[in-house]
Protein backbone atom coordinates (compact mmCIF):
# COMPACT_ATOMS: atom_id res chain seq x y z
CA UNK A 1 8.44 -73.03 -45.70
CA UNK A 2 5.08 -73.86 -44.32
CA UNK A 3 4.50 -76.32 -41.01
CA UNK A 4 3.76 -79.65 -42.59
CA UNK A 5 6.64 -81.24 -42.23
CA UNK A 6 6.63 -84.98 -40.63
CA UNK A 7 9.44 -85.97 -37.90
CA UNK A 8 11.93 -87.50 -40.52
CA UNK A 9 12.30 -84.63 -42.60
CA UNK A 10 12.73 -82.39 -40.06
CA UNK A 11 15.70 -83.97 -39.68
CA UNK A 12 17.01 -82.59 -43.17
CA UNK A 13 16.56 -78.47 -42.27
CA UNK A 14 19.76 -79.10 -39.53
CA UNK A 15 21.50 -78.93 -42.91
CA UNK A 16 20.08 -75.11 -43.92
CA UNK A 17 18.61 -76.21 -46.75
CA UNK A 18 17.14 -73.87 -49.17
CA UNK A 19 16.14 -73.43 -52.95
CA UNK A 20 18.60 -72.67 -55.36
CA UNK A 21 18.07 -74.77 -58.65
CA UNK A 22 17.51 -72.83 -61.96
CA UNK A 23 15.09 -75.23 -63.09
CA UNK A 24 11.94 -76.35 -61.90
CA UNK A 25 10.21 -79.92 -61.28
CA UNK A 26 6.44 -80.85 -61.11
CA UNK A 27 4.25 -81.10 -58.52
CA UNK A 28 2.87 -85.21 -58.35
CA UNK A 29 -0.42 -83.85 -56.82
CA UNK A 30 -1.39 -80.26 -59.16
CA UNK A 31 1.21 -81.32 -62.09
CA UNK A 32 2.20 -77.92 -62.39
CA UNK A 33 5.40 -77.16 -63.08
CA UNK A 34 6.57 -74.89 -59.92
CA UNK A 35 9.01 -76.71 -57.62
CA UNK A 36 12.39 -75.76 -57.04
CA UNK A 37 15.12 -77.97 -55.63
CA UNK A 38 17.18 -77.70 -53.01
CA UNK A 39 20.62 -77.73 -52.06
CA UNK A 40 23.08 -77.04 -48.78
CA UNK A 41 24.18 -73.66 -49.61
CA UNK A 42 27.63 -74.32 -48.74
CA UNK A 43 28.17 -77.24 -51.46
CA UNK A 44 29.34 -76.04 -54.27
CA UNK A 45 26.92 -76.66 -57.23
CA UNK A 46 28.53 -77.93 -60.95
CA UNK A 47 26.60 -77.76 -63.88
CA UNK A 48 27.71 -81.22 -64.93
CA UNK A 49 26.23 -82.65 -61.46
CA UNK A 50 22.44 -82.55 -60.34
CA UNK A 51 22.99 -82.56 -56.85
CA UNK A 52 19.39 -80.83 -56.08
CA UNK A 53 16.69 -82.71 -54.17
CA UNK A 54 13.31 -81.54 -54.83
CA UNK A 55 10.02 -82.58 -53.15
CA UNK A 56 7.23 -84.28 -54.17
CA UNK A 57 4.38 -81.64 -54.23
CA UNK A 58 4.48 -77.94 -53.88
CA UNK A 59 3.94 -75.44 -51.20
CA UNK A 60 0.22 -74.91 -51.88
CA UNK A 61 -0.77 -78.81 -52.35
CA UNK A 62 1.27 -79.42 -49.27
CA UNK A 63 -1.11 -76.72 -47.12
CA UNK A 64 -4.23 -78.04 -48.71
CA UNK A 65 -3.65 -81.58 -48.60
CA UNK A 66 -2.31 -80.75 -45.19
CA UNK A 67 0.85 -83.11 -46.01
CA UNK A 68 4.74 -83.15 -45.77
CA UNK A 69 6.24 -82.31 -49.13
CA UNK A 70 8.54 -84.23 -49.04
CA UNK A 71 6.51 -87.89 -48.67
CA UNK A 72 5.25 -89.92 -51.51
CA UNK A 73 1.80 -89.56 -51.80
CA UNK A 74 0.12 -92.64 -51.83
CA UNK A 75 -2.22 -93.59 -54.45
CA UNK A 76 -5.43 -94.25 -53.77
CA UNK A 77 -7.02 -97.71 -55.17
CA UNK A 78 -10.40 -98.40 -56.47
CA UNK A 79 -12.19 -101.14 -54.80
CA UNK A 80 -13.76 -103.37 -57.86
């Protein structure tokens, strides 16, 4: 878990959430595909529900960008 997190999802650790999907989702910044989702440990996971959350970038976009990973990123629009 690295520091960038902003105020509201703080909020979300209180819950001990940590990564336990078998599958992985892509990053929206490096499009790579090496995010893992996350779920409260004590909720039992079904295979017939997706209850994982995942964020938006990974660990290493989130340190270089210096961003939350959990916020959209915002795109960034051409002035014509």
């Amino acid at each position: 878990m690295n520091q960038y997190l902003c105020s509201i999802h703080k909020q979300m650790f209180i819950y001990n959430l940590v990564p336990m999907s078998p599958k992985y989702n892509i990053c929206m910044n490096c499009l790579k595909l090496n995010i893992k989702g996350y779920c409260d440990p004590l909720q039992p996971v079904y295979s017939l529900e997706y209850n994982y959350i995942y964020p938006m970038i990974c660990d290493s976009c989130s340190l270089s960008l210096k961003r939350c990973k959990w916020c959209r990123l915002l795109k960034r629009m051409a002035h014509l």
